[in-house]
Protein backbone atom coordinates (compact mmCIF):
# COMPACT_ATOMS: atom_id res chain seq x y z
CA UNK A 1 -10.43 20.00 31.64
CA UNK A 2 -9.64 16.49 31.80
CA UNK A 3 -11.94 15.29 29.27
CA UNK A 4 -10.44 17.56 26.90
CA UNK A 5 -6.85 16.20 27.90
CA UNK A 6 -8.16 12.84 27.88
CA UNK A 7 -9.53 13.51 24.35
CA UNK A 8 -6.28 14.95 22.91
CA UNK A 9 -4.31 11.53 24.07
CA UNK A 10 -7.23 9.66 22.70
CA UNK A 11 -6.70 11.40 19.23
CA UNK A 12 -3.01 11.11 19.69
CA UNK A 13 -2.94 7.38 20.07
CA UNK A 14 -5.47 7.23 17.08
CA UNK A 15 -3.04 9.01 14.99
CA UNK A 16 -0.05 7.20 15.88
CA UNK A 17 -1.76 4.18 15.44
CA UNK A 18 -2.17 4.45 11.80
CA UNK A 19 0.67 5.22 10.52
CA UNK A 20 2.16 2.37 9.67
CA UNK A 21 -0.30 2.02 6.41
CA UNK A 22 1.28 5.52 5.55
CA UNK A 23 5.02 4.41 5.65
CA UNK A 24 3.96 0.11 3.86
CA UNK A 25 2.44 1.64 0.77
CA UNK A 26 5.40 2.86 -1.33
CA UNK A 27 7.91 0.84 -0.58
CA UNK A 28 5.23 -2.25 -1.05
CA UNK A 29 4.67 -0.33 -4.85
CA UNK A 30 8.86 -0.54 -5.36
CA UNK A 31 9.15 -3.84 -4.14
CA UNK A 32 6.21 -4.54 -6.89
CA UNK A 33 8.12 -3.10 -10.03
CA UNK A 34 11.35 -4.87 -9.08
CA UNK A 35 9.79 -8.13 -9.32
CA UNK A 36 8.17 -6.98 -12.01
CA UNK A 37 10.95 -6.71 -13.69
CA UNK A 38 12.79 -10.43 -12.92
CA UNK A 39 9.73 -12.39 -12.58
CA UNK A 40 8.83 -14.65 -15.80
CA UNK A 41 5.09 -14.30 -15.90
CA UNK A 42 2.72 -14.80 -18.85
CA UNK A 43 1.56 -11.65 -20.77
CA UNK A 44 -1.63 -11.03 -18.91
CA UNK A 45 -0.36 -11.90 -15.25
CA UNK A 46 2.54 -9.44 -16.31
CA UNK A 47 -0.40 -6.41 -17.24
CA UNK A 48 -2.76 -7.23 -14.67
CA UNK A 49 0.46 -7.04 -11.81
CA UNK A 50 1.71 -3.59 -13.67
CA UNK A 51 -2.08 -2.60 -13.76
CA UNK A 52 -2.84 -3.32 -10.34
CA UNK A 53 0.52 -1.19 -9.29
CA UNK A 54 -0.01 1.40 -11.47
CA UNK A 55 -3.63 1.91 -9.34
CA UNK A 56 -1.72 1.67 -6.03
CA UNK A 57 0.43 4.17 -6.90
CA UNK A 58 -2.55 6.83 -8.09
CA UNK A 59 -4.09 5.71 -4.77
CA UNK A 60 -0.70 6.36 -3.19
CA UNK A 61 -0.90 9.76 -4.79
CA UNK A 62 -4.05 10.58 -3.69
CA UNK A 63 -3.45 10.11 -0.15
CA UNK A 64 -5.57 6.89 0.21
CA UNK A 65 -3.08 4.63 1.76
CA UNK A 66 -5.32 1.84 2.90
CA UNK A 67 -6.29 1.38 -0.98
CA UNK A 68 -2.84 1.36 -2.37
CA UNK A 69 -1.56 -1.35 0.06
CA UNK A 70 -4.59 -3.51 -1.30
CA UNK A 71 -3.61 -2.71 -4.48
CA UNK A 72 0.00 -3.52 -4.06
CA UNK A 73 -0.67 -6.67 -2.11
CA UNK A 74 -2.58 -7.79 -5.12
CA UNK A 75 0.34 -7.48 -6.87
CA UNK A 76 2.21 -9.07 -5.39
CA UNK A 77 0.40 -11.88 -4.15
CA UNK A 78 -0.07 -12.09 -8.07
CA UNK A 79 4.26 -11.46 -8.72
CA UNK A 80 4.93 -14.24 -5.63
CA UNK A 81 2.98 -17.12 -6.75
CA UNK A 82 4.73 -17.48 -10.17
């Protein structure tokens, strides 16, 4: 009986423990298109940022959260240094 309790905490604390990907990954994709929108990049930086967060976002909507905040991190590491 207490491996089973022991267990459930376990799983509990794994749960817990990632979801702070779940709750990054969209607001990282808004905070993408709004500097999107004001930064002055060159034509290709411009698609390959809008690319990269339109991929986030269909791994957002997939439920693959780790993926999307790569994606979006791309992005903006790509938006930032302009």
């Amino acid at each position: 009986m207490k491996k089973i309790a022991l267990l459930i905490v376990f799983a509990g604390i794994l749960i817990l423990s990632a979801q702070p990907v779940w709750s990054r990954c969209a607001p990282l994709i808004r905070e993408g298109r709004g500097l999107l929108g004001k930064a002055k990049l060159a034509k290709a930086d411009e698609d390959k940022a809008k690319g990269l967060l339109d991929e986030a976002q269909k791994f957002l909507d997939a439920g693959n959260h780790v993926d999307g905040v790569k994606k979006a991190n791309e992005a903006l590491d790509l938006l930032k240094k302009k």
